[in-house]
Protein backbone atom coordinates (compact mmCIF):
# COMPACT_ATOMS: atom_id res chain seq x y z
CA UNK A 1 -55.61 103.71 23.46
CA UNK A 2 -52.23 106.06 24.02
CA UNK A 3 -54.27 108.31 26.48
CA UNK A 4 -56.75 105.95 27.72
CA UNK A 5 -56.50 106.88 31.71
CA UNK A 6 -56.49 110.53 31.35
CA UNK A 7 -59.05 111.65 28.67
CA UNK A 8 -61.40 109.19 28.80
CA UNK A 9 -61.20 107.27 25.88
CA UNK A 10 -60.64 109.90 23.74
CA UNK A 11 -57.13 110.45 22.32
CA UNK A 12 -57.25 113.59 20.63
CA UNK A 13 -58.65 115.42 23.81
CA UNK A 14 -54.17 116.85 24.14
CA UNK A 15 -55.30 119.03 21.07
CA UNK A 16 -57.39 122.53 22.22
CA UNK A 17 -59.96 121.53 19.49
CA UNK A 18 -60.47 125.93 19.33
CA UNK A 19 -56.96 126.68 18.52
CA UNK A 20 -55.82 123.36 16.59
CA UNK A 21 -52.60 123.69 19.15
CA UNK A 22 -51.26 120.61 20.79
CA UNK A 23 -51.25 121.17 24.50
CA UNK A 24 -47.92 120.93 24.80
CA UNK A 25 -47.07 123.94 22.68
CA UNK A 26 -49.60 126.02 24.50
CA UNK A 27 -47.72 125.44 27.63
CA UNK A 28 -44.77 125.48 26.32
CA UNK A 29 -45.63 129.53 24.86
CA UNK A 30 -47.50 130.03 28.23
CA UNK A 31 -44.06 129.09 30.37
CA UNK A 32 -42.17 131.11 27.63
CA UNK A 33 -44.06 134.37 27.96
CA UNK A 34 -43.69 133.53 32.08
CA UNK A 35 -39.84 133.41 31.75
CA UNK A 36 -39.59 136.91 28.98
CA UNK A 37 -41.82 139.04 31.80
CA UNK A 38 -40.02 137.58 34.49
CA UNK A 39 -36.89 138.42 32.74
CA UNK A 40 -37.64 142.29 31.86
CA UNK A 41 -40.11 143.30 34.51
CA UNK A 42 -38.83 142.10 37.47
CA UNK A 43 -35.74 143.28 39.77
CA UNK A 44 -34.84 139.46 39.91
CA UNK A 45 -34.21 139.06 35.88
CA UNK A 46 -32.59 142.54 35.85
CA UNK A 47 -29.90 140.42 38.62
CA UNK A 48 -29.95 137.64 36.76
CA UNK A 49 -28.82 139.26 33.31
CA UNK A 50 -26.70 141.81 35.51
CA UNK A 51 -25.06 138.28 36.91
CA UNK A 52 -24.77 137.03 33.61
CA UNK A 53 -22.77 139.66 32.18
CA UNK A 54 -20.35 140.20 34.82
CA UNK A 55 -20.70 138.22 38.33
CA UNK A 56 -18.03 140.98 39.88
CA UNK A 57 -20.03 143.57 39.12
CA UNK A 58 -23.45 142.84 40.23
CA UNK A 59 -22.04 141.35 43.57
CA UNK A 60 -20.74 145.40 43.41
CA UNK A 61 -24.48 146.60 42.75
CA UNK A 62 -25.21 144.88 45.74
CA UNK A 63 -26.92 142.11 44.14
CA UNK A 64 -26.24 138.81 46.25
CA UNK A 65 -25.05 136.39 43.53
CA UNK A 66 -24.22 133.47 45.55
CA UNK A 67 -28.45 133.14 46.01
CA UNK A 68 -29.58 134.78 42.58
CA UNK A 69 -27.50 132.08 40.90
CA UNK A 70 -28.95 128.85 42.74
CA UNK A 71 -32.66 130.47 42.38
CA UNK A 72 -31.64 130.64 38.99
CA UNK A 73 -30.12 126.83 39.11
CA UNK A 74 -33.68 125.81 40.81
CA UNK A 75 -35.33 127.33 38.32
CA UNK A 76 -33.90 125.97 35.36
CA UNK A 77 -34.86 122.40 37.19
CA UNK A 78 -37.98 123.55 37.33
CA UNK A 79 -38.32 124.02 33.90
CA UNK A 80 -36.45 120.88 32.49
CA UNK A 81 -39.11 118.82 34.60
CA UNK A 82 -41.68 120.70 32.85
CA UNK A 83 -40.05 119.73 29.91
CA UNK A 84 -39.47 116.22 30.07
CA UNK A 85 -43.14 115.83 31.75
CA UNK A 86 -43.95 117.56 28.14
CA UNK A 87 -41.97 115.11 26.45
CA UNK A 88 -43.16 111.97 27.83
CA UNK A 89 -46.65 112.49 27.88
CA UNK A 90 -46.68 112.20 24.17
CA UNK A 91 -44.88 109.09 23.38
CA UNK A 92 -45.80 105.37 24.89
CA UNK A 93 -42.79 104.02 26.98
CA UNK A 94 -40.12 105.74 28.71
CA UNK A 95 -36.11 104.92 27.48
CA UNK A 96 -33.12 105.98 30.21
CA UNK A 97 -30.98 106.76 26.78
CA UNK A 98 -34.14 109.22 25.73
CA UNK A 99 -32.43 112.25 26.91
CA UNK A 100 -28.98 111.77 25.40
CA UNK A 101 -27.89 113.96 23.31
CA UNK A 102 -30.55 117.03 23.54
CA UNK A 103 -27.45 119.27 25.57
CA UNK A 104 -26.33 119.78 22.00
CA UNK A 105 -29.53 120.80 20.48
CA UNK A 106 -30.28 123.14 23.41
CA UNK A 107 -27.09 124.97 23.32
CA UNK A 108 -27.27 125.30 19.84
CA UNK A 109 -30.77 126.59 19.84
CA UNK A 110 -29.37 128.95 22.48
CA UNK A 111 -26.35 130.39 20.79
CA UNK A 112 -28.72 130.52 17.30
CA UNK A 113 -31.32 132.64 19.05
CA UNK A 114 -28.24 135.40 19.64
CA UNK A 115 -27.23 134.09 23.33
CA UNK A 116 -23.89 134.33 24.09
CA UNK A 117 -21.76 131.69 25.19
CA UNK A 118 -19.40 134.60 27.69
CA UNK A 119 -23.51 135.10 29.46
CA UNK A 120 -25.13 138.47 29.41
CA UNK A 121 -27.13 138.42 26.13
CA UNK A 122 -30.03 136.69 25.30
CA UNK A 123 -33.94 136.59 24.97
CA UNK A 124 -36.37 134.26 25.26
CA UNK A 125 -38.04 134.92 21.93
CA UNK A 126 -34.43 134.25 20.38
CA UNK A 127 -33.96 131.06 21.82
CA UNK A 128 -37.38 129.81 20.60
CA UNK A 129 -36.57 130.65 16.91
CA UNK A 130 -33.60 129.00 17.65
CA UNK A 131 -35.00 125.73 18.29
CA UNK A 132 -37.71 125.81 15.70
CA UNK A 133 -34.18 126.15 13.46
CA UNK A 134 -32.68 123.28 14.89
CA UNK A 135 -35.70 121.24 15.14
CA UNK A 136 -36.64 121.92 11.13
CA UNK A 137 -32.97 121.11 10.13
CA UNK A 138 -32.99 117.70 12.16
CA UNK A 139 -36.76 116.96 10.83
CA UNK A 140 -34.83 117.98 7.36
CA UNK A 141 -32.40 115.48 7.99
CA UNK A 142 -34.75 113.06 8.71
CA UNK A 143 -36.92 113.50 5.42
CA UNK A 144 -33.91 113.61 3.43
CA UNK A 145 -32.70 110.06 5.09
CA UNK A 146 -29.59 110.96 6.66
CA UNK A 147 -28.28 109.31 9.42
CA UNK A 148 -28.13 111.18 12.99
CA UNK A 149 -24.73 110.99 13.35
CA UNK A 150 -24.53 113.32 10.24
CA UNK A 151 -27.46 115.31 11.75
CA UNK A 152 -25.64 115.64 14.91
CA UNK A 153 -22.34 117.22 12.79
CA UNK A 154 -24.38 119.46 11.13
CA UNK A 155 -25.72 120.68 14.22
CA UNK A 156 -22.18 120.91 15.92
CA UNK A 157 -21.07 123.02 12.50
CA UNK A 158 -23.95 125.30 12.95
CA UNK A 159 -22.65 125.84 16.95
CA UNK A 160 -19.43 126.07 15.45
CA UNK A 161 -20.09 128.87 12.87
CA UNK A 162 -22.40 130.62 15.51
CA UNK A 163 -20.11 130.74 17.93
CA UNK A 164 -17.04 132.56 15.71
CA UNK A 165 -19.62 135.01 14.44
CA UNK A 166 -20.98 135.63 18.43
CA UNK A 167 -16.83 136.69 18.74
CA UNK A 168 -16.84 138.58 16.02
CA UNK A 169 -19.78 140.15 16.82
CA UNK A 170 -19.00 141.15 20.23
CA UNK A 171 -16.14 142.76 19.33
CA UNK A 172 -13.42 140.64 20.71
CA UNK A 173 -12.06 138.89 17.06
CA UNK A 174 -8.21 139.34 18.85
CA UNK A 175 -9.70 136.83 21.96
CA UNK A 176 -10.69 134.98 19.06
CA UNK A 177 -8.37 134.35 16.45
CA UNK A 178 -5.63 134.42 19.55
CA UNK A 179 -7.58 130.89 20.66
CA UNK A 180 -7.76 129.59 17.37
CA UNK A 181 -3.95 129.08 17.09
């Protein structure tokens, strides 16, 4: 009865019976394949990872970052519609308070997958493993009956660690340590 309008009667009709994938996950790979090639084959993700490491010095290059950045904005619109049109088409009734508290998943999937928090580095593939991370230790938390508020610490320890060893890694551990005091 969950997807009566749109599959005819037939509620399992979401799954592509010749891949045993949920549809969602195909278009979810399908939109992240999209965003990789537009990333490293096109002059636009050059800009926007040119933009992302240092806005000075792309508007330098020539590259108009005033424009670059709101396609970039629009974009990521785009893509959070997709997402919550993803979302909801899999549960039964809609909740204003669904929403809350997914920024903190996302960025830590983000900084997990090797992003840095200062811009410039990043891949798509990276964030996805980042998210199947997060996602498996907050369905861990769930099978192990601990409450989400403890989830959500764990999760902001995680963004916590990641983020001292992105500093570390890039190089800067004076920037760091010099804010930790």
């Amino acid at each position: 009865m969950r997807y009566l309008c749109y599959t005819g009667s037939n509620s399992d009709r979401y799954w592509f019976d010749w891949l045993h994938v949920p549809s969602s996950a195909l278009i979810a790979i399908v939109l992240g394949i999209g965003v990789a090639m537009l990333m490293h084959f096109t002059v636009f993700g050059r800009n926007m990872v040119a933009i992302g490491s240092n806005p000075a010095t792309a508007r330098l290059c020539g590259i108009r970052v005033g424009m670059t950045t709101v396609a970039v904005y629009a974009f990521a619109g785009i893509f959070v519609a997709a997402g919550a049109l993803l979302y909801f088409a899999n549960v039964k009734n809609g909740n204003p308070s669904d929403g809350t508290g997914k920024e903190l998943e996302i960025i830590a999937a983000v900084v997990l997958g090797g992003g840095s928090l200062s811009g410039g580095r990043g891949s798509v593939f990276g964030t996805v493993v980042g998210a199947l991370i997060i996602k498996t230790i907050g369905s861990g938390c769930t099978m192990l009956s601990i409450p989400n508020t403890y989830t959500h610490i764990i999760i902001g320890v995680i963004i916590i660690i990641a983020v001292l060893i992105d500093g570390l890694r890039s190089g800067k551990p004076k920037w760091l340590f010099d804010r930790l005091r």
